[in-house]
C-alpha atoms as a PDB file:
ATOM      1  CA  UNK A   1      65.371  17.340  -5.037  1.00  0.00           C
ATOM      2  CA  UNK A   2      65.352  14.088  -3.003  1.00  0.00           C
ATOM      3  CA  UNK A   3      65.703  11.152  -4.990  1.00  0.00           C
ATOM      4  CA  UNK A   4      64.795   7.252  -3.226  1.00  0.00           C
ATOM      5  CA  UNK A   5      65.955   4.451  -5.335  1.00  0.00           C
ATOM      6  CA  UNK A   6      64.973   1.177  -3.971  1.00  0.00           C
ATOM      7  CA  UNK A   7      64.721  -2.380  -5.174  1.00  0.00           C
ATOM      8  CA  UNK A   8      60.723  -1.768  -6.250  1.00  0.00           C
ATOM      9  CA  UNK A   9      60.763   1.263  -8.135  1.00  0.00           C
ATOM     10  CA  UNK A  10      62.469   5.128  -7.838  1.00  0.00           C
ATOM     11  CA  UNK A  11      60.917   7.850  -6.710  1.00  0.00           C
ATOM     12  CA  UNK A  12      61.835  11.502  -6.795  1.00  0.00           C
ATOM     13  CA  UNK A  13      60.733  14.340  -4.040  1.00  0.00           C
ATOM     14  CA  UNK A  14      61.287  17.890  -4.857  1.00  0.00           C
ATOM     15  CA  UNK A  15      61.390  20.125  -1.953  1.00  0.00           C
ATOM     16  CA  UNK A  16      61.839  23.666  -1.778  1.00  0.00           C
ATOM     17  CA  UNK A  17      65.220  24.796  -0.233  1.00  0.00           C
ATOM     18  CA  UNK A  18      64.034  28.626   0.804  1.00  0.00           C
ATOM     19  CA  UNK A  19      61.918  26.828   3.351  1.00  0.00           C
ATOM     20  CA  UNK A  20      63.980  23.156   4.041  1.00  0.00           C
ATOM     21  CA  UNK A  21      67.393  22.636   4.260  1.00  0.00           C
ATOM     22  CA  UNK A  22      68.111  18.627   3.256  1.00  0.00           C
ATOM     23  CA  UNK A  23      71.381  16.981   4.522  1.00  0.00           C
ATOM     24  CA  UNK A  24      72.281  13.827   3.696  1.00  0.00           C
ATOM     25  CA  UNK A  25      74.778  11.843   5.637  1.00  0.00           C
ATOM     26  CA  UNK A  26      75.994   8.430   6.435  1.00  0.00           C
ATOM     27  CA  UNK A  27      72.596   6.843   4.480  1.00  0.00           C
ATOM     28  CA  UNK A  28      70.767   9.181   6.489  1.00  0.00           C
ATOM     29  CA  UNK A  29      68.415  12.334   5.136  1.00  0.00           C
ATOM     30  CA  UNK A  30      67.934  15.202   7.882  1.00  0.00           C
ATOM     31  CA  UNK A  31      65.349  17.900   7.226  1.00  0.00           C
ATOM     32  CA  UNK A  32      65.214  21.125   8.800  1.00  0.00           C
ATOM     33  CA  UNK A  33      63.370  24.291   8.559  1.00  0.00           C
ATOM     34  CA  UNK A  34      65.205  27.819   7.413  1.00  0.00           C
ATOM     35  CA  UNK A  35      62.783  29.739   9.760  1.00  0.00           C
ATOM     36  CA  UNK A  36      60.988  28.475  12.967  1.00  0.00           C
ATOM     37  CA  UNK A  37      57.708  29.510  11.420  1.00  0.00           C
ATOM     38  CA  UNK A  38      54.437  27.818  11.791  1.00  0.00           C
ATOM     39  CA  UNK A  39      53.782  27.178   8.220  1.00  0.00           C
ATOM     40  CA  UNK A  40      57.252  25.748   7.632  1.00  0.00           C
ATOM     41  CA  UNK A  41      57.220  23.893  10.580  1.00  0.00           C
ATOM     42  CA  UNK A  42      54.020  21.756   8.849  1.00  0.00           C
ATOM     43  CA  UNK A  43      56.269  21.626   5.473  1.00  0.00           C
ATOM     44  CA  UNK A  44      58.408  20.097   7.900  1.00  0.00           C
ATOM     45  CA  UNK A  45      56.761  17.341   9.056  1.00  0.00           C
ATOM     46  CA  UNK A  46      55.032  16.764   5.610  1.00  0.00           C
ATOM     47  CA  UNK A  47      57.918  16.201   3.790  1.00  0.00           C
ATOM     48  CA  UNK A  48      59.642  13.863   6.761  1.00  0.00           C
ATOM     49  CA  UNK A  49      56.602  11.840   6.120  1.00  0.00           C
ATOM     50  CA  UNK A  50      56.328  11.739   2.345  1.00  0.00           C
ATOM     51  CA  UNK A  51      60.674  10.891   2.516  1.00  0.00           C
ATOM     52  CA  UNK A  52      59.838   7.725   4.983  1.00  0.00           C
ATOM     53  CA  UNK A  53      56.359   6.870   2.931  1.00  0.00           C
ATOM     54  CA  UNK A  54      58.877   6.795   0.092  1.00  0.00           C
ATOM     55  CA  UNK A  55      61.839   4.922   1.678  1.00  0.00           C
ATOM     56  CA  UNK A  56      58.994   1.943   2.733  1.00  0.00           C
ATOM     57  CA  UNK A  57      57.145   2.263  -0.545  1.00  0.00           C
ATOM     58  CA  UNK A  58      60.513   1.728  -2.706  1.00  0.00           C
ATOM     59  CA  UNK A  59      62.278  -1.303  -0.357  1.00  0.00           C
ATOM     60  CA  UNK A  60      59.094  -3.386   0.589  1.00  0.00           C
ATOM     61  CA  UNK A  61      55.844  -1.984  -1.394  1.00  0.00           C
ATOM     62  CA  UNK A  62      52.403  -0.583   0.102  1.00  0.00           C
ATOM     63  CA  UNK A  63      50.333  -3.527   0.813  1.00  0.00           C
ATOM     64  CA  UNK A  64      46.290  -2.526   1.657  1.00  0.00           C
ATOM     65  CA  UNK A  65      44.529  -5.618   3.580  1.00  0.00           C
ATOM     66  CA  UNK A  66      40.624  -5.954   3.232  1.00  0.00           C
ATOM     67  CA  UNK A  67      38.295  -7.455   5.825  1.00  0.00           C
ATOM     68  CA  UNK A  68      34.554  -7.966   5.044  1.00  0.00           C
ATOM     69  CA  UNK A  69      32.009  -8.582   7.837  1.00  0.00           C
ATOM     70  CA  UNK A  70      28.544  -9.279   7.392  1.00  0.00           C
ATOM     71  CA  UNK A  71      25.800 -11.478   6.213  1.00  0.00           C
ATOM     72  CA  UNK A  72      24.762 -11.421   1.582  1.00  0.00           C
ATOM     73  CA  UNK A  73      27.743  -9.544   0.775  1.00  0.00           C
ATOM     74  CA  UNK A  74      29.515 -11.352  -1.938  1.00  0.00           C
ATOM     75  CA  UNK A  75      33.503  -9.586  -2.893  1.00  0.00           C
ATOM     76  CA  UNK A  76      35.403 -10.796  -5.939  1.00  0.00           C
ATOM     77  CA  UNK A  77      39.271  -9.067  -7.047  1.00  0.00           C
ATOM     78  CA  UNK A  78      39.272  -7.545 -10.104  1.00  0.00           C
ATOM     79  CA  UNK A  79      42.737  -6.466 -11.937  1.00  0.00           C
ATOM     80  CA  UNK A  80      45.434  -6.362  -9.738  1.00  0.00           C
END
């Protein structure tokens, strides 16, 4: 289990040690596969991903900008 605690929120990964081994040193989290196999070679770079997506989303936030183009179309924000 990987836990990110940031100033935004907290957010726990679990990931599956037969397949990833998870060292954490010096404020930084190294993943790396048991076998060399394809399939855990994709778990690999999945979980590297969803660990940085979660580092980012915890310190700063996710932030989606919206462009319209186009001529009639009328937009208005609703909720957050």
């Amino acid at each position: 289990k990987v836990i990110i605690q940031g100033a935004k929120s907290k957010k726990e990964l679990i990931i599956d040690q037969s397949v990833l081994k998870v060292t954490v040193a010096d404020n930084k989290v190294s993943l790396e596969p048991v076998d060399k196999k394809n399939a855990n070679k994709l778990t690999w770079g999945l979980h590297r991903s969803l660990i940085n997506n979660g580092i980012i989303g915890v310190s700063k936030g996710f932030e989606k900008d919206l462009k319209l183009a186009g001529v009639g179309f009328r937009a208005t924000l609703q909720g957050k």
